[in-house]
Protein backbone atom coordinates (compact mmCIF):
# COMPACT_ATOMS: atom_id res chain seq x y z
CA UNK A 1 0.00 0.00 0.00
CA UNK A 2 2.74 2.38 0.60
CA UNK A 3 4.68 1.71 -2.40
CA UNK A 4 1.30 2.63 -4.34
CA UNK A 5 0.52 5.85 -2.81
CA UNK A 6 3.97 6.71 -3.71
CA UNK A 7 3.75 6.02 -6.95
CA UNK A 8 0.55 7.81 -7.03
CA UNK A 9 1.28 11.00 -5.29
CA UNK A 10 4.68 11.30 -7.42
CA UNK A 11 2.33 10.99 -10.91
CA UNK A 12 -0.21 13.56 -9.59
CA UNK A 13 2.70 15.78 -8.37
CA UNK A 14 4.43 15.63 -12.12
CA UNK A 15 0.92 16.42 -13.94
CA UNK A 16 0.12 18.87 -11.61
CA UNK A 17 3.56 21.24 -10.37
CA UNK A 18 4.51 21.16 -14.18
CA UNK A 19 8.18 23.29 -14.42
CA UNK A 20 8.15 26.97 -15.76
CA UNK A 21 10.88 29.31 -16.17
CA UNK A 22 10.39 30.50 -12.54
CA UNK A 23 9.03 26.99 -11.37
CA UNK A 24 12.49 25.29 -12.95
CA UNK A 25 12.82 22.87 -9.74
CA UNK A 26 9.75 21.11 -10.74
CA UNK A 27 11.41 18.66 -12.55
CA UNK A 28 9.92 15.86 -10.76
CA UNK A 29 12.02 12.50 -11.41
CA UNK A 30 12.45 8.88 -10.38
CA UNK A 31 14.72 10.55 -7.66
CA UNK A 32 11.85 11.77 -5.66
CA UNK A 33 10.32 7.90 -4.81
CA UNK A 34 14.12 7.29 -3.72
CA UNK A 35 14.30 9.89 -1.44
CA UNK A 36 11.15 9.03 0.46
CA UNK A 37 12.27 5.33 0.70
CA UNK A 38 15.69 6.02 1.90
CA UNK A 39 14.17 7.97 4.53
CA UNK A 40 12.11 5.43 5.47
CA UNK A 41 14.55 2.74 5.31
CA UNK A 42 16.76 4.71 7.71
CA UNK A 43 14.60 4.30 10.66
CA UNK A 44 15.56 2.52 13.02
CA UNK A 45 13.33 -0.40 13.50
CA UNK A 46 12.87 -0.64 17.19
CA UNK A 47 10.89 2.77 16.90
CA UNK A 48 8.58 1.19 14.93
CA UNK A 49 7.39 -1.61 16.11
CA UNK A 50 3.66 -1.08 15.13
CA UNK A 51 2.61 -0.39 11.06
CA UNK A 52 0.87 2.66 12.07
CA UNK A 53 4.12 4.32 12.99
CA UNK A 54 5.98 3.30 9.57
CA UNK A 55 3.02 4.59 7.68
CA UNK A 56 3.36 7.64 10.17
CA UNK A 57 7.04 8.00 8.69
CA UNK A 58 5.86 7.38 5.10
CA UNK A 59 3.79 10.27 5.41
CA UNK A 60 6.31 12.53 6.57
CA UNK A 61 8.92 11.44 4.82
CA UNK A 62 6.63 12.50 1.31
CA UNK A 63 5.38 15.57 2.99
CA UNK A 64 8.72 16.34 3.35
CA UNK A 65 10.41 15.38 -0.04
CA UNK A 66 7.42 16.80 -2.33
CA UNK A 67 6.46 20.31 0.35
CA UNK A 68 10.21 21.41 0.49
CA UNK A 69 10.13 22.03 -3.17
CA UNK A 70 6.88 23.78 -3.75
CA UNK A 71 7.16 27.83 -4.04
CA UNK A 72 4.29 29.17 -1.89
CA UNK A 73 1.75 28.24 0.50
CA UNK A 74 -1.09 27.75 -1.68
CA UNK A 75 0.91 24.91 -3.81
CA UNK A 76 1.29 23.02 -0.50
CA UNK A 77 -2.05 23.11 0.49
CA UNK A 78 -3.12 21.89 -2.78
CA UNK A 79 -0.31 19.09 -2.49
CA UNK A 80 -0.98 18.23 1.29
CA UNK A 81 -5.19 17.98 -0.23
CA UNK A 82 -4.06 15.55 -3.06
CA UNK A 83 -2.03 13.67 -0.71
CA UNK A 84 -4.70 13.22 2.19
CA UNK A 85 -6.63 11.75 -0.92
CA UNK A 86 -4.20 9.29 -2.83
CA UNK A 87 -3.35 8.08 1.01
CA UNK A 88 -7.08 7.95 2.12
CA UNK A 89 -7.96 6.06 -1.07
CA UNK A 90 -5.13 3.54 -0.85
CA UNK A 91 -5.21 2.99 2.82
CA UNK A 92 -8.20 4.65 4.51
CA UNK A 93 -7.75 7.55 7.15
CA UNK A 94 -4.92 7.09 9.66
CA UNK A 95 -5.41 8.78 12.98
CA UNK A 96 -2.77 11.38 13.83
C-alpha cells in the first residue's frame, strides 16, 4: 500500500507542479520515490514496532520530499489535499 501511494502522489505531483521558467525545480524525477524510501529505510526499527508508525514515517517522509520544493503556501495546500486523498484512497484515514 505504501509503495502505491507513492507512486501515485509522485504521478499527480508531475501532472500537476509542471516546471516553468520561474518553477524550474519542478522537474519531478524517479529521484523523488528514492528519497522518500531512503528515509524510510533509515529508521531505526525498534521505533517502529507497530505499522501505524511506519506509515506515520511514510507520510512525513513525502510531505517532506514533495512540500520542500513547492514555491508558496497555496501549492502546499493543494499538495498536502491531493495527498490526504491518494493516502485515504489507498489505505483509509490514519489517525494522527
Amino acid at each position: 500500500k505504501i509503495v502505491d501511494s507513492a507512486i501515485s502522489i509522485h504521478e499527480a505531483v508531475s501532472t500537476r507542479f509542471l516546471p516553468s521558467a520561474v518553477k524550474f525545480m519542478y522537474n519531478w524525477n524517479m529521484r523523488e520515490l528514492t528519497n522518500i524510501f531512503q528515509g524510510c529505510c533509515h529508521a531505526r526499527p525498534d521505533y517502529y514496532i507497530k505499522p501505524l508508525n511506519l506509515v506515520r514515517l511514510f507520510v512525513h517522509e513525502t510531505q517532506r520530499v514533495f512540500s520542500d520544493r513547492l514555491v508558496s503556501e497555496e501549492e502546499v495546500k493543494m499538495f498536502d489535499g491531493m495527498f490526504r486523498d491518494v493516502v485515504t484512497k489507498s489505505m483509509g484515514s490514519i489517525p494522527v
